[in-house]
Protein backbone atom coordinates (compact mmCIF):
# COMPACT_ATOMS: atom_id res chain seq x y z
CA UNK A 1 -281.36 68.24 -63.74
CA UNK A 2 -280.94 64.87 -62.39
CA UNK A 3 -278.70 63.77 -64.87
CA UNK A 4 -276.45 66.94 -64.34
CA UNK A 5 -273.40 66.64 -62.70
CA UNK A 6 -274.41 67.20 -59.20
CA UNK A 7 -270.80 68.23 -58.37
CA UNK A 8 -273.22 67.92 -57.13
CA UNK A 9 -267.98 69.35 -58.11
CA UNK A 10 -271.15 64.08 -55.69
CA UNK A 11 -269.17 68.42 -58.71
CA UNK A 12 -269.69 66.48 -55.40
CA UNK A 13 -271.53 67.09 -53.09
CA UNK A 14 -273.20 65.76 -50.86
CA UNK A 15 -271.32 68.87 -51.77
CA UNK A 16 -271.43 69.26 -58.46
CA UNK A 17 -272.81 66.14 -57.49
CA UNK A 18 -269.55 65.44 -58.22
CA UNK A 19 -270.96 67.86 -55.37
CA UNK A 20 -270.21 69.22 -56.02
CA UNK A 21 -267.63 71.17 -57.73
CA UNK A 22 -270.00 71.99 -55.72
CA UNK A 23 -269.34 71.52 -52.67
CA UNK A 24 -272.14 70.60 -50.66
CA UNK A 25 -271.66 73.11 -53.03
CA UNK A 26 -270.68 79.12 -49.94
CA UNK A 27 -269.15 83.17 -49.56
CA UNK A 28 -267.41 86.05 -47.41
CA UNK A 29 -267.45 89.60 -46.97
CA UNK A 30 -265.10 89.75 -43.85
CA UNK A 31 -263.10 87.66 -45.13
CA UNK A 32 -263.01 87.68 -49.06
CA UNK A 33 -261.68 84.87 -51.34
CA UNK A 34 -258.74 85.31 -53.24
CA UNK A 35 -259.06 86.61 -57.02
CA UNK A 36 -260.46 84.15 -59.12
CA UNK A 37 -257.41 84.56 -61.67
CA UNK A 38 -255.05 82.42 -58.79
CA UNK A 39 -257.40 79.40 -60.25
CA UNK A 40 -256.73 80.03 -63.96
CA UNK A 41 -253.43 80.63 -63.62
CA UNK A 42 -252.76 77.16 -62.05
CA UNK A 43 -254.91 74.86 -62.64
CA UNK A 44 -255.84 71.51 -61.92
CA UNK A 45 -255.31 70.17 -65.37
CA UNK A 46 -254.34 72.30 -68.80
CA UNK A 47 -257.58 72.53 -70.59
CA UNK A 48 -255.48 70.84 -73.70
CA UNK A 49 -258.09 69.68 -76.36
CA UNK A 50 -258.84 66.10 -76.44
CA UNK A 51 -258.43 63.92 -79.79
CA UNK A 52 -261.81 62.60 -78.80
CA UNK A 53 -263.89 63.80 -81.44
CA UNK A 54 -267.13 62.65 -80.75
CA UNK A 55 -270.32 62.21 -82.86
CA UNK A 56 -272.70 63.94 -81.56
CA UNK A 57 -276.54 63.94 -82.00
CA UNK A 58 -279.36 66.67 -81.04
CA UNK A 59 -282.49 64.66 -81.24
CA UNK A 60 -284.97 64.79 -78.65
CA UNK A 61 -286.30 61.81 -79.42
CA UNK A 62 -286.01 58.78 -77.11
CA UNK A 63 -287.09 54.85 -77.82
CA UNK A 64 -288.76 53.06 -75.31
CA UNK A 65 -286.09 50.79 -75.03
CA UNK A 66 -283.21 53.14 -75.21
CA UNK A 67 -285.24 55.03 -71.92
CA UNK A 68 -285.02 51.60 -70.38
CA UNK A 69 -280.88 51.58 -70.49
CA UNK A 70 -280.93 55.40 -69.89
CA UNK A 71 -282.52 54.66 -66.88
CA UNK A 72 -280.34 51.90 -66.13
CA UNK A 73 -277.40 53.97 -66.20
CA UNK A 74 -279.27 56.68 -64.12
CA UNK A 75 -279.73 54.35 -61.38
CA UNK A 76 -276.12 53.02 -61.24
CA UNK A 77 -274.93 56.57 -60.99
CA UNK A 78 -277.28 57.38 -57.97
CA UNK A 79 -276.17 54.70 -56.59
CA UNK A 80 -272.75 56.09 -56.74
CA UNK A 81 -271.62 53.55 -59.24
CA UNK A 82 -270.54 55.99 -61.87
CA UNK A 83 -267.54 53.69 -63.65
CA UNK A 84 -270.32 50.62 -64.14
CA UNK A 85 -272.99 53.47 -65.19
CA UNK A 86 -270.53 54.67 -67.86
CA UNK A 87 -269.84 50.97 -69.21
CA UNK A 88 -273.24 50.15 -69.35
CA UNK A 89 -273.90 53.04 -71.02
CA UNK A 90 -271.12 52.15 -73.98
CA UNK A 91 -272.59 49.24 -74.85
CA UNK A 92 -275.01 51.08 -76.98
CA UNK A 93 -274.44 54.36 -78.42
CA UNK A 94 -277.89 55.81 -79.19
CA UNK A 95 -278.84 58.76 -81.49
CA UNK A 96 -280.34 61.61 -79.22
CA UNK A 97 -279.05 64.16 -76.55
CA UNK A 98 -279.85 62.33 -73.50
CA UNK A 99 -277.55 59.64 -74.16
CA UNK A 100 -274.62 62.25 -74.45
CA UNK A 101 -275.08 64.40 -72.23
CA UNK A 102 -274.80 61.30 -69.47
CA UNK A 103 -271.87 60.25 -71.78
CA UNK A 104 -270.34 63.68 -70.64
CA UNK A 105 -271.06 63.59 -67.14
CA UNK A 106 -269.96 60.12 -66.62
CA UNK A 107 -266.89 61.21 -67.92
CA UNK A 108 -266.67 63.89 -66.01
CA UNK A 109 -267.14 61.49 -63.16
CA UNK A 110 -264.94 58.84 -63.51
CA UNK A 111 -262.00 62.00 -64.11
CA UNK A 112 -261.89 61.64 -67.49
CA UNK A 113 -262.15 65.63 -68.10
CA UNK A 114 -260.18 66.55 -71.31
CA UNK A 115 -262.86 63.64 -72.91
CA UNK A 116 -266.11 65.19 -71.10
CA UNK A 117 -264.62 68.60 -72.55
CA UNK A 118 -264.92 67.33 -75.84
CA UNK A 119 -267.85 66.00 -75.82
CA UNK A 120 -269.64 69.45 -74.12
CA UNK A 121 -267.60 71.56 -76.23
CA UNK A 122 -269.33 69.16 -79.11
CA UNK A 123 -272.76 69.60 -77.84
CA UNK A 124 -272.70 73.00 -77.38
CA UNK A 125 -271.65 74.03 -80.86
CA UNK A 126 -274.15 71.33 -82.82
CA UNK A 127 -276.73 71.48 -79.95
CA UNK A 128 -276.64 74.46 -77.76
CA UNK A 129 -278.61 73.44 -75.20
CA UNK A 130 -278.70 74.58 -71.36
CA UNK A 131 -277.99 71.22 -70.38
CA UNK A 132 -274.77 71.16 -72.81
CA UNK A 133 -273.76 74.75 -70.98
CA UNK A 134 -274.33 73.64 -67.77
CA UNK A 135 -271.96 70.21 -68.37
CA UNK A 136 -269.21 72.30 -70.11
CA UNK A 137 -269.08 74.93 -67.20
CA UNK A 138 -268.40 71.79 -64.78
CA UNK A 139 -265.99 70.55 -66.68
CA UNK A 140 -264.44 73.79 -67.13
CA UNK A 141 -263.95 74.85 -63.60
CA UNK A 142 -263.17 71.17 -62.56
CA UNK A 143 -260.05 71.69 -64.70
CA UNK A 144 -259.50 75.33 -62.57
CA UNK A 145 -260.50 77.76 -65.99
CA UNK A 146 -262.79 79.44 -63.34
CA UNK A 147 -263.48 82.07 -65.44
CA UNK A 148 -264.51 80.44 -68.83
CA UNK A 149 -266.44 77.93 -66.19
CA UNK A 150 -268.62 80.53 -64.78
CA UNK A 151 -269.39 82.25 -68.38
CA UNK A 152 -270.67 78.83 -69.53
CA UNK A 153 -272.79 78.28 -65.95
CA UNK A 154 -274.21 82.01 -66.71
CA UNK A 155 -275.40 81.00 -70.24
CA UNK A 156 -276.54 77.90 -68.41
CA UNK A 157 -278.52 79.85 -66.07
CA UNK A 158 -279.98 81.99 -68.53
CA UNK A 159 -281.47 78.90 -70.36
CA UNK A 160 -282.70 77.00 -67.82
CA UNK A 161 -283.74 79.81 -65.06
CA UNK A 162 -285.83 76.98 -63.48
CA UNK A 163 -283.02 74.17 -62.74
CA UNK A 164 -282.45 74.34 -59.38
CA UNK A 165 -279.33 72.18 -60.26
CA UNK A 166 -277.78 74.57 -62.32
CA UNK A 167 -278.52 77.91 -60.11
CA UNK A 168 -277.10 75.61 -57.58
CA UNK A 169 -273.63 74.75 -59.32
CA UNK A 170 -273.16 78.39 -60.82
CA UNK A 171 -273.96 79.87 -57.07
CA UNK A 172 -271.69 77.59 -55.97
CA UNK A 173 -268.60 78.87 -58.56
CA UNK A 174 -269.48 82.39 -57.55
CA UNK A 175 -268.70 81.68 -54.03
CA UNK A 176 -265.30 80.04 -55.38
CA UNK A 177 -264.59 83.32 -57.39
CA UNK A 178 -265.27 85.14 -54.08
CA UNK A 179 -268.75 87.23 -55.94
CA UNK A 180 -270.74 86.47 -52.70
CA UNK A 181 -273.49 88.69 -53.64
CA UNK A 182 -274.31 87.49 -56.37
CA UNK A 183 -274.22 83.92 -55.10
CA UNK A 184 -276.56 83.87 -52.59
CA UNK A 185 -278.91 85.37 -55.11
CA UNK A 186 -278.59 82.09 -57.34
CA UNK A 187 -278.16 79.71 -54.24
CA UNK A 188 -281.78 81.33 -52.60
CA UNK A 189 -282.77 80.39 -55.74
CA UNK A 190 -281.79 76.89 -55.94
CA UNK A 191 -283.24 76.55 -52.45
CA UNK A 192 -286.34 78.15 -53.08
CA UNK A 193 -286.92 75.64 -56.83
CA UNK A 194 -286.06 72.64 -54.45
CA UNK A 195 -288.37 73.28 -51.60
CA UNK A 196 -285.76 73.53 -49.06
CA UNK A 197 -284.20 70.14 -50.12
CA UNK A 198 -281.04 69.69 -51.76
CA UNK A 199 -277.27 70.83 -52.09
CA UNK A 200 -277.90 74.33 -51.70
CA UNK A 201 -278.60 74.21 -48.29
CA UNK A 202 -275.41 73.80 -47.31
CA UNK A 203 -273.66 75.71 -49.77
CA UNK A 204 -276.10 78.55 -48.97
CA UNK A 205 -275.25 78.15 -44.77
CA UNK A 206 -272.10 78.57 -45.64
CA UNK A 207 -272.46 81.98 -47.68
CA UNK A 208 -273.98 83.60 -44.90
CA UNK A 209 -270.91 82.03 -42.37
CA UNK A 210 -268.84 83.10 -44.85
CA UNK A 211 -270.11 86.93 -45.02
CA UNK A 212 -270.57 87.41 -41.38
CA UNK A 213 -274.34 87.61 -41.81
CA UNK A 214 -275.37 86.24 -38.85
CA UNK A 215 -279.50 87.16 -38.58
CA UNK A 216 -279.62 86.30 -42.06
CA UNK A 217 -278.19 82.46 -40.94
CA UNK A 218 -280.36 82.56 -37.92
CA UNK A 219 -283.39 83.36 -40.28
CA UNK A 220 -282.13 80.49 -42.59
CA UNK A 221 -282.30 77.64 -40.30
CA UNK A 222 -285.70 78.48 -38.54
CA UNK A 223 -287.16 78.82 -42.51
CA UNK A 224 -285.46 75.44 -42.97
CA UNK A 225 -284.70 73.12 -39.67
CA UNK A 226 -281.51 72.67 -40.40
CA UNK A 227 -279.68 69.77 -38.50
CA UNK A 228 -276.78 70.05 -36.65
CA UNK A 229 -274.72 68.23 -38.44
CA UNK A 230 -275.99 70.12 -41.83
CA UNK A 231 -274.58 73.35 -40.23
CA UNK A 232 -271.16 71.96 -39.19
CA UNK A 233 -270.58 70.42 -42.80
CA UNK A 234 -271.63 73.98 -43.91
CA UNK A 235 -268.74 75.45 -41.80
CA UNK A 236 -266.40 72.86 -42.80
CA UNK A 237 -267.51 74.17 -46.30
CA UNK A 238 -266.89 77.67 -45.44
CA UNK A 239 -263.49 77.07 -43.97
CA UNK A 240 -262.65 75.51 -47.13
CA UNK A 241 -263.45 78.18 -49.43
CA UNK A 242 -261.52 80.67 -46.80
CA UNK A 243 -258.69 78.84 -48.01
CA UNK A 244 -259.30 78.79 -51.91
């Protein structure tokens, strides 16, 4: 999903969209990653609920005009523009989905994360959508509540087994919480949905760095003609999750 937070943590990535949360969004037998319950007991920001109450709606339905400002705010936010996206996006609240779940990511964006809580934890109660799942479980381990992140990235998953995006970012928060296994499972996935493009290159290079898999790296980058300069910002990657 375009729209979703590509962490890419650009949660990002180049590395969660917001890369990544994600990291360029990696993994290690030989070396395993600390327990995931460091990252909940100290994280980033309490996960204290927002006042922000907001108003959610769950219609599919989009005007033509309201897809013209949609994609107005879609291209300021590729073009890494994310405060101006979320401005231009206020200056009309619409009725549907799309225009809150970018609501929530552009919060998410511009650091605002107890608000693009509330509005996930909001969508996912009236809505409970994939998309709403995905956002929250962003958010969520964003904040360093690793655990209730990757329970909301699993539903996620489950709902949208096609979104390269979200098999991505929930690969990606595996390798965090040290399940390497089961990450490279949903980053070959991601890979595979994208053609060989996108974040999970990296993040997937740096799983096999990161569990000493060495043929299965080599096999990797003559599948995929990786660049040199892809690999060493996958072991950049890998020596940063060594340290998490």
């Amino acid at each position: 999903m375009k729209t979703a937070l590509m962490v890419a943590i650009t949660i990002v990535a180049s590395g969660c969209a917001n890369r990544p949360l994600n990291g360029g969004h990696a993994d290690a037998a030989a070396e395993p990653a600390p327990a995931p319950a460091r990252v909940v007991e100290a994280p980033a920001e309490t996960p204290v609920r927002s006042d922000f109450r907001p108003r959610v709606n769950c219609s599919t339905n989009v005007a033509p005009e309201e897809r013209v400002e949609l994609e107005m705010v879609d291209t300021l936010t590729s073009r890494g523009r994310p405060y101006a996206a979320l401005a231009q996006l206020e200056k009309t609240q619409q009725k549907n989905i799309e225009y809150w779940l970018r609501y929530g990511q552009l919060q998410a964006k511009t650091q605002q994360l107890l608000r693009a809580r509330s509005v996930f934890e909001t969508l996912v109660e009236k809505c409970d959508t994939g998309e709403a799942r995905h956002g929250l479980g962003m958010v969520m381990v964003k904040q360093g509540d690793l655990q209730s992140g990757l329970s909301e990235l699993r539903r996620a998953a489950r709902m949208l087994p096609a979104s390269p995006d979200v098999r991505n970012d929930h690969g990606y928060a595996l390798l965090m919480a040290g399940r390497h296994d089961e990450a490279m499972f949903e980053l070959i996935t991601a890979l595979e949905l994208e053609n060989g493009a996108g974040r999970a290159r990296q993040n997937l290079a740096a799983a096999y760095m990161l569990s000493g898999d060495s043929a299965g790296l080599e096999r990797l980058q003559q599948n995929y003609h990786y660049t040199d300069d892809e690999l060493a910002h996958a072991r950049s990657l890998a020596n940063q999750l060594r340290r998490f």
